[in-house]
N, C-alpha and C. Protein backbone atom coordinates (compact mmCIF):
# COMPACT_ATOMS: atom_id res chain seq x y z
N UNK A 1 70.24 -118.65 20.22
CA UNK A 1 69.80 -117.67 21.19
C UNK A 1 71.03 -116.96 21.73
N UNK A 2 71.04 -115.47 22.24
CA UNK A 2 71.97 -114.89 22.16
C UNK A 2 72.06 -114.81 23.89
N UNK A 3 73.03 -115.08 24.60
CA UNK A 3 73.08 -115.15 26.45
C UNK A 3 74.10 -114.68 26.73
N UNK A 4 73.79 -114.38 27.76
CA UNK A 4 74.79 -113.22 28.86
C UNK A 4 76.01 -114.38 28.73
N UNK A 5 77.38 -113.83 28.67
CA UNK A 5 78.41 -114.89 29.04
C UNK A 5 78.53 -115.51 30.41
N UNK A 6 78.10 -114.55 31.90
CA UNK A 6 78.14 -114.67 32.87
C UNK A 6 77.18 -116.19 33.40
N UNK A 7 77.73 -117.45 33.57
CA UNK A 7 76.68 -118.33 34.26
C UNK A 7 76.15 -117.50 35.75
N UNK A 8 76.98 -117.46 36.75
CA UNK A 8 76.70 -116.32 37.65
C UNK A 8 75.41 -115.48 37.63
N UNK A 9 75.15 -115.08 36.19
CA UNK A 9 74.28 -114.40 36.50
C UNK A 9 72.33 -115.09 36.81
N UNK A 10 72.02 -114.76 37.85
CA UNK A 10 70.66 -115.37 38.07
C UNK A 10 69.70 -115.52 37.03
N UNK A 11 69.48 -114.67 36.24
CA UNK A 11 68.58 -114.28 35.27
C UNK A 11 68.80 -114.67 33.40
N UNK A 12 70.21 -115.41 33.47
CA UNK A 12 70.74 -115.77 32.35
C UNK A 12 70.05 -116.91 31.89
N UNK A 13 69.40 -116.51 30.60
CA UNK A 13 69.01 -117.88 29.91
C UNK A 13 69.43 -118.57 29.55
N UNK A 14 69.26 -120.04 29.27
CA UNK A 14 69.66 -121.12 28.88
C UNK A 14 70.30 -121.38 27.80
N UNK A 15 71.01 -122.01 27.55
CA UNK A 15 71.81 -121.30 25.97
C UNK A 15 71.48 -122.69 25.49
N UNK A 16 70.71 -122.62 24.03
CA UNK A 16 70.58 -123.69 22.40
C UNK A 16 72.21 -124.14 22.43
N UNK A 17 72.67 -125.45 22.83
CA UNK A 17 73.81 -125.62 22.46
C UNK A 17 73.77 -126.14 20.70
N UNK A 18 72.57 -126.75 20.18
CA UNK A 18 72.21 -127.76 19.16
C UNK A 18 70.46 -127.84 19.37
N UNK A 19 70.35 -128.04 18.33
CA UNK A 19 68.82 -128.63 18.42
C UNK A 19 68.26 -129.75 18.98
N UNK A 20 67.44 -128.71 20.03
CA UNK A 20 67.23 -130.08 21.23
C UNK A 20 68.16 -130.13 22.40
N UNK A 21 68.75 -129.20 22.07
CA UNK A 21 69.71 -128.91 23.72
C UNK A 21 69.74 -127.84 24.20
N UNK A 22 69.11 -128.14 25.28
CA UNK A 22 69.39 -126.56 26.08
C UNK A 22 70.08 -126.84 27.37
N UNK A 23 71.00 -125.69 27.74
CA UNK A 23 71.92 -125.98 28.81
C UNK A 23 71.83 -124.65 30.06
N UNK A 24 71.46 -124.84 31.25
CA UNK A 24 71.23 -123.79 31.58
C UNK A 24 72.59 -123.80 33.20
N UNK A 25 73.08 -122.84 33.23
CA UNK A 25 74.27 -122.71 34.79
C UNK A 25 73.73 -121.35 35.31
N UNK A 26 73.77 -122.36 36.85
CA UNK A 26 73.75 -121.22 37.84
C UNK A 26 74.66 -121.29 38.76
N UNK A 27 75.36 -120.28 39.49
CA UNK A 27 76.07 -120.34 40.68
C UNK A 27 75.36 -120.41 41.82
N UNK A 28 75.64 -121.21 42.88
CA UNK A 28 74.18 -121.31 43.82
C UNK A 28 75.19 -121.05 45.56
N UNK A 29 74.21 -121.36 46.31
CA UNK A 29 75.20 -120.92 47.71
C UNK A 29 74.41 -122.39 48.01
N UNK A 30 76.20 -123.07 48.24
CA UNK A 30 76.84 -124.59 48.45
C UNK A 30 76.60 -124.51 50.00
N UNK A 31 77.16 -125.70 50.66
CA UNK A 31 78.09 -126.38 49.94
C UNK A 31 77.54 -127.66 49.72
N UNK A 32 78.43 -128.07 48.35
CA UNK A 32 77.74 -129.17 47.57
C UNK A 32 77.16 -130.22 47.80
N UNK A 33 77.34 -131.07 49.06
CA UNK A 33 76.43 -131.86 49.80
C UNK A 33 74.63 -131.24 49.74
N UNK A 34 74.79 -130.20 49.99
CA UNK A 34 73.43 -128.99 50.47
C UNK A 34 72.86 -129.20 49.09
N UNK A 35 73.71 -129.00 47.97
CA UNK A 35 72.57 -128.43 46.93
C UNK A 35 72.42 -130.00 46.47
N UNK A 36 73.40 -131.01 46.00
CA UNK A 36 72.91 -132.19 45.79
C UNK A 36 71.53 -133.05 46.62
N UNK A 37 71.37 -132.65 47.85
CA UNK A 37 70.39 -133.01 48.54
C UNK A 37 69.10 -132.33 48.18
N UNK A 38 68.76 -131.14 47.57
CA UNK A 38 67.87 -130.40 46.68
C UNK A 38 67.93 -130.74 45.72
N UNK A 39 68.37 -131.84 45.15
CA UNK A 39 68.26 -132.25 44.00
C UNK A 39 67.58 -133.95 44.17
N UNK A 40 67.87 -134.43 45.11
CA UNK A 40 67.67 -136.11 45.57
C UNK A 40 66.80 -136.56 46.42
N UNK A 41 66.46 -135.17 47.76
CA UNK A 41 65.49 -135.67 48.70
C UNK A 41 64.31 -135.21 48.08
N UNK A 42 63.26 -135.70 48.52
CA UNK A 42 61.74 -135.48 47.90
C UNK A 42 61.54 -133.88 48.93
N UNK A 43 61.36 -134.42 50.11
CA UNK A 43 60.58 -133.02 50.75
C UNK A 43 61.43 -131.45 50.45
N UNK A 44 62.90 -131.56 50.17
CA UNK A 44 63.89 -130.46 49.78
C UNK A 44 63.36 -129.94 48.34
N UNK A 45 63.31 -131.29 47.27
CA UNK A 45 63.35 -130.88 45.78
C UNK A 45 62.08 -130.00 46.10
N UNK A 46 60.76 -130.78 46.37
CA UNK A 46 59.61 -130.20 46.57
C UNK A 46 59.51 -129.02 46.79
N UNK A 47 60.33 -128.12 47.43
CA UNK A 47 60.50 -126.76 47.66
C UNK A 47 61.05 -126.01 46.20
N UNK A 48 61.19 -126.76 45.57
CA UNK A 48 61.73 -125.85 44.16
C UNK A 48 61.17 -126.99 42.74
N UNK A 49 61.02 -127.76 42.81
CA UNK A 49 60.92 -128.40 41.51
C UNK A 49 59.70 -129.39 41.79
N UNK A 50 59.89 -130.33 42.30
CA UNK A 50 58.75 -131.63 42.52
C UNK A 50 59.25 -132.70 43.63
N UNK A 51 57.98 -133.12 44.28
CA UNK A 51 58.33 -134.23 45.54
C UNK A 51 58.58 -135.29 44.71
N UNK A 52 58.99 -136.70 45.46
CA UNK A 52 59.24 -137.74 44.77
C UNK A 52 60.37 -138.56 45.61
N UNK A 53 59.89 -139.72 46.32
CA UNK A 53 60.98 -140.71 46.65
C UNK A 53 62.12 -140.99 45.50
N UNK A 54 63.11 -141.08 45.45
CA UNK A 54 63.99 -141.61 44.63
C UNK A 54 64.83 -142.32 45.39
N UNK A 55 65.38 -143.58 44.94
CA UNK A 55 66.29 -144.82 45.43
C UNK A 55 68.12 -144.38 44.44
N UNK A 56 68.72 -144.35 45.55
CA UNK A 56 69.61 -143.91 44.48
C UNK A 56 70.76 -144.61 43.85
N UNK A 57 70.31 -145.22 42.87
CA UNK A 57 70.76 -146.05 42.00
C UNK A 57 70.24 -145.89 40.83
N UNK A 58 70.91 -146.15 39.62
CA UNK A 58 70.86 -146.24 38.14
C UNK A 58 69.68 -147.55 37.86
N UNK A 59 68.48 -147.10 37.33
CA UNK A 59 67.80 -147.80 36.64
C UNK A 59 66.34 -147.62 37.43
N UNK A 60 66.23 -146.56 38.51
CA UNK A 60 65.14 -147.03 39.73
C UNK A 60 64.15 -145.59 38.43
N UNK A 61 63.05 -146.19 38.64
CA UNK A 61 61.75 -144.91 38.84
C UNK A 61 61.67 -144.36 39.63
N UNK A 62 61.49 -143.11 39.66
CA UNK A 62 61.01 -142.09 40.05
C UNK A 62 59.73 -141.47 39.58
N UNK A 63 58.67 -141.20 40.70
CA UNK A 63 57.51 -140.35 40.16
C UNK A 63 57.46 -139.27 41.03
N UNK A 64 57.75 -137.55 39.69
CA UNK A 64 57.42 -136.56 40.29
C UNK A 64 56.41 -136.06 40.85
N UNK A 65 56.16 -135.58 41.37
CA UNK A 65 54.73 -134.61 41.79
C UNK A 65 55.15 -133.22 41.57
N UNK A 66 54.73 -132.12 40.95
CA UNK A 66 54.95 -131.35 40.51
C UNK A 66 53.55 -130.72 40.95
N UNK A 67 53.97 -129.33 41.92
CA UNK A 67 52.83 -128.47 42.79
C UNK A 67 53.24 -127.33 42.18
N UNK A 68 52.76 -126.44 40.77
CA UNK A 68 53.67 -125.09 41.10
C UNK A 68 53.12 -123.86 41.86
N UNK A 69 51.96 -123.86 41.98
CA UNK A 69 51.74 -122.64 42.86
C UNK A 69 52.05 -123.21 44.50
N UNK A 70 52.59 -124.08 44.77
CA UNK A 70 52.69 -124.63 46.14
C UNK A 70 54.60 -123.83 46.53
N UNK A 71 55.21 -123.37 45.05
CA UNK A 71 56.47 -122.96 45.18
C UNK A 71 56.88 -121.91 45.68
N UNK A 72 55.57 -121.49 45.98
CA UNK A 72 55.82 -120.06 46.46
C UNK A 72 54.81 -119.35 47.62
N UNK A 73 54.92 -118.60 48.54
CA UNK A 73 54.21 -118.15 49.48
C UNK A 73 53.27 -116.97 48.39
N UNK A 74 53.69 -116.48 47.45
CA UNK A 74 52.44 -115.91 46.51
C UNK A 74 52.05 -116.16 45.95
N UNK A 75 50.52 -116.10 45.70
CA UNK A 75 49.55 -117.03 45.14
C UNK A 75 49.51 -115.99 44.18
N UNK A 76 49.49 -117.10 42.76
CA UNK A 76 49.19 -115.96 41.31
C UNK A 76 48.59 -117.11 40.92
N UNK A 77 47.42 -116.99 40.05
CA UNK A 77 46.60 -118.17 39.36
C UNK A 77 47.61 -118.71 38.15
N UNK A 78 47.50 -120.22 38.02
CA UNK A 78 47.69 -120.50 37.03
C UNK A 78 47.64 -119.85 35.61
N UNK A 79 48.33 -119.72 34.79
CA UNK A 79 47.82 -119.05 33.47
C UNK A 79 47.32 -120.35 32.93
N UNK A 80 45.77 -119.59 31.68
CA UNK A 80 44.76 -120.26 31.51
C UNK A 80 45.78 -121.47 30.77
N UNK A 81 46.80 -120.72 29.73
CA UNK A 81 47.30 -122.33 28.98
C UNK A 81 47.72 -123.63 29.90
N UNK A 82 48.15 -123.61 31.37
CA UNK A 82 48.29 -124.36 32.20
C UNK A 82 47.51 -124.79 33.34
N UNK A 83 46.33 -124.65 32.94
CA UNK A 83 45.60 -124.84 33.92
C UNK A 83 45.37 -126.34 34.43
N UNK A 84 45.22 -127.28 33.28
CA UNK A 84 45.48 -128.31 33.81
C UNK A 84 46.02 -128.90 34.71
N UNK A 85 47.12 -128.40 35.01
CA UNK A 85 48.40 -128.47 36.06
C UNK A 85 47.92 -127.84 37.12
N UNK A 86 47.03 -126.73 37.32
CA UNK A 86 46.21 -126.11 38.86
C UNK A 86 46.39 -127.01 39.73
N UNK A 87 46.17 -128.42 39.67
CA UNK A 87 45.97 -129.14 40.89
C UNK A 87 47.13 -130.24 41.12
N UNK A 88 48.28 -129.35 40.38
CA UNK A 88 49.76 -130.63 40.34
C UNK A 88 49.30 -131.67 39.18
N UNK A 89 50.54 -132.36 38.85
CA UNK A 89 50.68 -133.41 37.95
C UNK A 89 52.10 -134.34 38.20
N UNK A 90 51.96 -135.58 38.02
CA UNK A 90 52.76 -136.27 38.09
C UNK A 90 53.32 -136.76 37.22
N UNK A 91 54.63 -136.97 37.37
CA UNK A 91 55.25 -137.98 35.76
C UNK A 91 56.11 -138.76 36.59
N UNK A 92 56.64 -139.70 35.40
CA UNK A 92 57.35 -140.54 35.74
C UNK A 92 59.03 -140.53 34.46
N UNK A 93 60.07 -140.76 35.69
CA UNK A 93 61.04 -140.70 35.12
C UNK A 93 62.02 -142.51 35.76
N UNK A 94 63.15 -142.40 34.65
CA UNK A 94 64.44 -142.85 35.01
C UNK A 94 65.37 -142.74 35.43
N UNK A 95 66.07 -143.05 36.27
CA UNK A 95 67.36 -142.57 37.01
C UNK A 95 68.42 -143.25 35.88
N UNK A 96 69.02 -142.43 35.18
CA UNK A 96 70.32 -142.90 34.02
C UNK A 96 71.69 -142.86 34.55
N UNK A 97 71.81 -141.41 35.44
CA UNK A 97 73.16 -141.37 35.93
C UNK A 97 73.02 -141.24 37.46
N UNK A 98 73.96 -141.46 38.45
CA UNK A 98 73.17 -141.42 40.17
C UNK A 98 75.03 -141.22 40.59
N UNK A 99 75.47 -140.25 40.10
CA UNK A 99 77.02 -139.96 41.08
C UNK A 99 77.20 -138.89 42.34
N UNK A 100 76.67 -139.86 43.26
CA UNK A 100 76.63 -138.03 44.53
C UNK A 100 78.19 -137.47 44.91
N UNK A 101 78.14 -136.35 45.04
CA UNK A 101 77.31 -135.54 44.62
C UNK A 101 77.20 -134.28 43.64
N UNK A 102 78.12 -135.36 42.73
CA UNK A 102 78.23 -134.46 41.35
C UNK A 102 77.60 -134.74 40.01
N UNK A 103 76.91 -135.75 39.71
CA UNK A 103 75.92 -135.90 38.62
C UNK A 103 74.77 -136.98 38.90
N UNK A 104 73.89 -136.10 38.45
CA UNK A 104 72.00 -136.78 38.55
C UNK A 104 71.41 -137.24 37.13
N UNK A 105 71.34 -137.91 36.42
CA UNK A 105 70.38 -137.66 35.00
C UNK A 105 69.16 -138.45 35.03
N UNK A 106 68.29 -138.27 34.24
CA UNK A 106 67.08 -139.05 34.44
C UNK A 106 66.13 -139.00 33.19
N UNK A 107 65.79 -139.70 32.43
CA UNK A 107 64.84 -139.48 31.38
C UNK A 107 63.56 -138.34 32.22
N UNK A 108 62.32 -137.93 31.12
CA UNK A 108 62.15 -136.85 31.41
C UNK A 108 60.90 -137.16 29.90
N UNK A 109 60.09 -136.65 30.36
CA UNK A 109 58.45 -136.86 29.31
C UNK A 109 58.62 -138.07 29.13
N UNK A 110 57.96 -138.19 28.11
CA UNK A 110 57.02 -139.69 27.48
C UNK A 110 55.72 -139.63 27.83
N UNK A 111 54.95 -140.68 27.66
CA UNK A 111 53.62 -140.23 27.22
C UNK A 111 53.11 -139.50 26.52
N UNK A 112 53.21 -138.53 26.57
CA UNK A 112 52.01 -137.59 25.50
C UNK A 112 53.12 -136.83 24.75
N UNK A 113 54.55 -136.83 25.29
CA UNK A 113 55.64 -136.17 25.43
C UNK A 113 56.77 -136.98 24.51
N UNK A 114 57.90 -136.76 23.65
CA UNK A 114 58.63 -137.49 23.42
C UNK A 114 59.88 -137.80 24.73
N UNK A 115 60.06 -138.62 25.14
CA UNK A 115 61.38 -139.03 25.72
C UNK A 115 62.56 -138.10 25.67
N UNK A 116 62.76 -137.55 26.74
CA UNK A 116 64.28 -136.58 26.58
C UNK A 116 64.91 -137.05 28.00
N UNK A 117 66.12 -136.37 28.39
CA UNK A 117 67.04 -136.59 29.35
C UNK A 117 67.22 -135.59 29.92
N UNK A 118 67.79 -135.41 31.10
CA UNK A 118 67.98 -134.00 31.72
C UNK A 118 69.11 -134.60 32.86
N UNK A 119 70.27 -133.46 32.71
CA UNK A 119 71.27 -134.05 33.75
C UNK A 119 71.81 -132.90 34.41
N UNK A 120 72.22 -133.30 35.65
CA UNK A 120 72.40 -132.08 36.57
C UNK A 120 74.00 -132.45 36.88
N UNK A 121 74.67 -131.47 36.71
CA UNK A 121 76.31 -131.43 37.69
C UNK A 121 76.50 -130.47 38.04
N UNK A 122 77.16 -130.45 39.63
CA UNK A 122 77.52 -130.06 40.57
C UNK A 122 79.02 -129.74 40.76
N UNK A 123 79.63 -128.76 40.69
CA UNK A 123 81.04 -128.75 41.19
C UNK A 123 81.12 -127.52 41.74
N UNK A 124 81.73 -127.99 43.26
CA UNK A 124 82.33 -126.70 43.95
C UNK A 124 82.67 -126.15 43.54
N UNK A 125 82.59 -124.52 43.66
CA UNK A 125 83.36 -123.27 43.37
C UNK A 125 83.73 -122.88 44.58
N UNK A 126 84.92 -121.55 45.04
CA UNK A 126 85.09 -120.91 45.77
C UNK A 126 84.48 -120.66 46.77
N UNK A 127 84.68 -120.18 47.81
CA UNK A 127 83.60 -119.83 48.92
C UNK A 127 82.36 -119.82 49.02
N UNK A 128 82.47 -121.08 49.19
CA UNK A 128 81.21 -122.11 49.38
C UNK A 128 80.03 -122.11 48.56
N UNK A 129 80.02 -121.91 47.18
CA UNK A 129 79.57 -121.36 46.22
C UNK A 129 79.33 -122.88 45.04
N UNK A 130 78.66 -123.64 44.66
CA UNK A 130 78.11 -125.07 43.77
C UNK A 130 78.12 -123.96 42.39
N UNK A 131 78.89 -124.81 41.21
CA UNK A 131 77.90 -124.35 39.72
C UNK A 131 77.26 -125.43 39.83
N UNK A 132 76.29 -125.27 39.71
CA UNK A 132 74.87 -125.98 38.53
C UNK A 132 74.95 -126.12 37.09
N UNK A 133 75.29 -127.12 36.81
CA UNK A 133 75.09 -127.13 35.35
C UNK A 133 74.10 -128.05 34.80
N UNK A 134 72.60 -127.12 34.59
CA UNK A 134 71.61 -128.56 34.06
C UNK A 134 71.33 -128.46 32.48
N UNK A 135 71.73 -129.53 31.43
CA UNK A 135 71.52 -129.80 30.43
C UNK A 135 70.20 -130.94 29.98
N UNK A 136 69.10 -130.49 29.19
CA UNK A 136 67.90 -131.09 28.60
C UNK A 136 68.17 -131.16 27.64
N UNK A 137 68.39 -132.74 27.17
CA UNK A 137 68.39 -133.16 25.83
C UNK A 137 67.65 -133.82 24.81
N UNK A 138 67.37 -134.14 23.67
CA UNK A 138 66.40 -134.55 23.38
C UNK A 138 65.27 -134.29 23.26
N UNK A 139 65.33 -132.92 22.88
CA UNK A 139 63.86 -131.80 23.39
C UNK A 139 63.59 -132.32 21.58
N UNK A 140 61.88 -132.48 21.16
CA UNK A 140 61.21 -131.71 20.08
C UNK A 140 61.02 -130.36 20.06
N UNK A 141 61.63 -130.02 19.15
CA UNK A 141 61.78 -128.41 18.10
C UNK A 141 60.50 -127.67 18.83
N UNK A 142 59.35 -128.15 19.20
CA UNK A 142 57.88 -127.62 19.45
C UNK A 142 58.00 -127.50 21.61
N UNK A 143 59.04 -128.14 21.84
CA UNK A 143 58.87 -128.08 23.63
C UNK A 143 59.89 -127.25 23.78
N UNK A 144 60.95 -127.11 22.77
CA UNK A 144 61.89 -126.22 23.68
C UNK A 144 61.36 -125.05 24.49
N UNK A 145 60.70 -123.85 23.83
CA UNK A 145 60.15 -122.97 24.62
C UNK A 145 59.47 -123.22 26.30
N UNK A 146 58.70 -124.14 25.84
CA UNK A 146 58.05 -124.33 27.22
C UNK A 146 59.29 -125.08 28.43
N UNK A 147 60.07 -126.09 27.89
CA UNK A 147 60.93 -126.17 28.68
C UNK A 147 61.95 -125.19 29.04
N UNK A 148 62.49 -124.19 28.30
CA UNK A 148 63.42 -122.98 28.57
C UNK A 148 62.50 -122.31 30.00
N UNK A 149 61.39 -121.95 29.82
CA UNK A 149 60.56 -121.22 30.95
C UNK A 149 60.62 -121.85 32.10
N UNK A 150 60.32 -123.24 31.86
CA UNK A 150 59.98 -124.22 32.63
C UNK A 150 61.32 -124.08 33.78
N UNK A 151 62.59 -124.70 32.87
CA UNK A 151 63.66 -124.77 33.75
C UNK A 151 64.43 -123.05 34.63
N UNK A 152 63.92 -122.49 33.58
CA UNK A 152 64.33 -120.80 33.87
C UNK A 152 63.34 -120.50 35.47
N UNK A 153 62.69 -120.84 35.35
CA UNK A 153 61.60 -120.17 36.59
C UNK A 153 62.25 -121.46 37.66
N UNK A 154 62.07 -122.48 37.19
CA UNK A 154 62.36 -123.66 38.41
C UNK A 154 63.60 -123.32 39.37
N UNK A 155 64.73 -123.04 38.43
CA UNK A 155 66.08 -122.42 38.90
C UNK A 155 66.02 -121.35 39.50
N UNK A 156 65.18 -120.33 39.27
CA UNK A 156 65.17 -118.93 39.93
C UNK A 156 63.93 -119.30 41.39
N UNK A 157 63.41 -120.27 41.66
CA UNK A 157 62.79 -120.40 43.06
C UNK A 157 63.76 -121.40 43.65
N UNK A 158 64.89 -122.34 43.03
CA UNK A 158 65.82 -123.09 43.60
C UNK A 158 66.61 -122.01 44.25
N UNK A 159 67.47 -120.99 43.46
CA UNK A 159 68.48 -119.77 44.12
C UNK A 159 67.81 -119.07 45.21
N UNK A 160 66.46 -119.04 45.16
CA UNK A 160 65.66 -118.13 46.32
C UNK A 160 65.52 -119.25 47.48
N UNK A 161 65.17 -120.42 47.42
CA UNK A 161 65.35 -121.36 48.50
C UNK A 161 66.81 -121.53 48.82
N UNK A 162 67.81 -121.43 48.45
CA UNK A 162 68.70 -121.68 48.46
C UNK A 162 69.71 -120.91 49.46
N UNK A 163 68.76 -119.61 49.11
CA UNK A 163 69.78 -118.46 49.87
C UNK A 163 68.68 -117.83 50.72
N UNK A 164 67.57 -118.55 51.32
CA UNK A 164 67.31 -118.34 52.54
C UNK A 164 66.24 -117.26 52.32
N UNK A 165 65.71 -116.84 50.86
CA UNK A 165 64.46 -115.69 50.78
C UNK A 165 63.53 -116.37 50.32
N UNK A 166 61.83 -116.03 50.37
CA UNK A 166 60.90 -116.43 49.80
C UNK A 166 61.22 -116.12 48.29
N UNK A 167 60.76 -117.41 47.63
CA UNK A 167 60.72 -117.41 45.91
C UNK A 167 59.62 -116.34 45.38
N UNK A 168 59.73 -115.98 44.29
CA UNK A 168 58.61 -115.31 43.36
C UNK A 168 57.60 -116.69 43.15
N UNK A 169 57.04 -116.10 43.12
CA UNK A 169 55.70 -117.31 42.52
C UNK A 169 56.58 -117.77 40.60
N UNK A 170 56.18 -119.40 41.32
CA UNK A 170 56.61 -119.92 39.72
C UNK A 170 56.19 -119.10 38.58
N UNK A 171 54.87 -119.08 38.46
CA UNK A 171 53.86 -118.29 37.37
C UNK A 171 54.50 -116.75 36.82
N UNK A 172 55.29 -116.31 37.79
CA UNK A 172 55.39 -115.09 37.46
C UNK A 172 56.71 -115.24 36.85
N UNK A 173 57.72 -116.07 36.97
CA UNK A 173 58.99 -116.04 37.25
C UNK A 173 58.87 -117.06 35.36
N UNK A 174 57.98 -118.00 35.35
CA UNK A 174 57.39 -118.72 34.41
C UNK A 174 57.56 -117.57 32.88
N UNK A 175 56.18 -116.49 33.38
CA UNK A 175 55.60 -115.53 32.32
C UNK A 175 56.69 -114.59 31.46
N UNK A 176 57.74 -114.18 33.01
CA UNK A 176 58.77 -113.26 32.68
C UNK A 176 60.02 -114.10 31.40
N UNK A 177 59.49 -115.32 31.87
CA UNK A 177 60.73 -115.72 31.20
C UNK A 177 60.28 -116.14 29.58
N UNK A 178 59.03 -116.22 29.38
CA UNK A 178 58.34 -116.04 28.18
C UNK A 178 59.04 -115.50 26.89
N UNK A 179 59.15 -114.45 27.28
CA UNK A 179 59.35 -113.22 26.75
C UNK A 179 61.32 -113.47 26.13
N UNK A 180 61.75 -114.11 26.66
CA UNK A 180 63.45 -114.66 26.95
C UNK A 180 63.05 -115.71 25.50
N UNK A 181 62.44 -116.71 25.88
CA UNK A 181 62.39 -117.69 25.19
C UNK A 181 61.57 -117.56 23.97
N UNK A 182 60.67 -116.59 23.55
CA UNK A 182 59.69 -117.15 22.45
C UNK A 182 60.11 -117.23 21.17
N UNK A 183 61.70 -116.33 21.01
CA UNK A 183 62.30 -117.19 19.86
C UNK A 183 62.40 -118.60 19.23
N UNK A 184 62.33 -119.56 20.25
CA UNK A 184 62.54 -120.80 20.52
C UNK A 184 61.24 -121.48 19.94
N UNK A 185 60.06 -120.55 19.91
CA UNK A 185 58.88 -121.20 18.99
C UNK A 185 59.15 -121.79 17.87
C-alpha cells in the first residue's frame, strides 16, 4: 500500500509492513502520561476505542466492550454489514506487554477470529506532542481490510478526543476509510 511519508499526518493510512502487519502512527497532543491513560483506563479508552477494567500487569485478561455509535455525539446507523455490533460487542484479550508509559500489547481476536497481537508505543515528541505507534500483527490475509478501517477510524475519534473537539461518528470515519483500504481485500 502506497502512504503519505508524514506520520503527523491525521488521515495517513496504515502502512502493510509484511503480510499480516499493519502499522499505523499518529502524532497526538501529550503529554504522555495523558495519552497512555487513554490507552489503560476503561472510562478514558471508552471514549475512543472500548471500556474495560485492565490490571496492569503481563498475563491479566482484559474484556473489551466495544460501543461504536456511543463514539460519537452523531448518530449515523450502523452499516448493514455491521449490524451485529448495533448493540456493542465484547471480546476478550491478553495483556503481553504492560511498560507505562511507553508500551501496551495484548492479543486481539480468537474465537471466530484467528489470534493476532496489537501493540501500542508512546514516545514524547516536542512540545508536548506523544507519537503513537500502533502495530497489528498476525492479521489473516481476509481481516486486514476490516482491521485497517477499524484502526483508521478508532485513531481519528482518539485525535478528536484528544484535542478537545467532538469526534466524527465512527461509521463515517469507518466508511471513508473503506475506500483507503479495499486494496487490502
Amino acid at each position: 500500500m502506497t502512504v503519505n511519508d508524514s506520520p503527523a499526518n491525521p488521515e495517513q493510512p496504515g502502512q502493510l509492513l509484511e503480510p499480516g502487519v499493519i502499522r499505523f502512527e499518529r502524532l497526538l497532543p501529550g503529554p504522555i502520561e495523558r495519552v497512555w491513560a487513554f490507552l489503560t483506563e476503561s472510562g478514558k479508552r471508552a471514549r475512543w476505542l472500548a471500556a474495560g477494567e485492565m490490571a496492569p500487569r503481563v498475563g491479566t485478561e482484559v474484556m473489551l466492550e466495544f460501543r461504536h455509535v456511543e463514539l460519537s455525539p452523531e448518530t449515523v446507523p450502523t452499516p448493514l454489514r455491521y449490524r451485529d455490533m448495533d448493540q456493542g460487542c465484547t471480546t476478550r484479550h491478553t495483556i503481553t506487554r504492560y511498560e507505562p508509559p511507553h508500551v501496551l500489547a495484548m492479543t486481539w481476536g480468537g474465537g471466530s477470529e484467528p489470534l493476532s497481537e496489537v501493540t501500542f508505543e508512546l514516545r514524547a515528541e516536542g512540545k508536548g506532542q506523544v507519537r503513537l505507534v500502533l502495530t497489528h500483527r498476525r492479521l489473516a490475509g481476509d481481516s486486514l481490510q476490516d482491521v485497517g478501517c477499524g484502526w483508521h477510524a478508532h485513531l481519528g475519534v482518539l485525535r478528536a478526543v484528544l484535542s478537545g473537539v467532538p469526534p466524527e461518528s465512527f461509521w463515517i470515519l469507518h466508511q471513508r476509510a473503506e475506500r483507503v483500504y479495499a486494496p487490502l481485500k
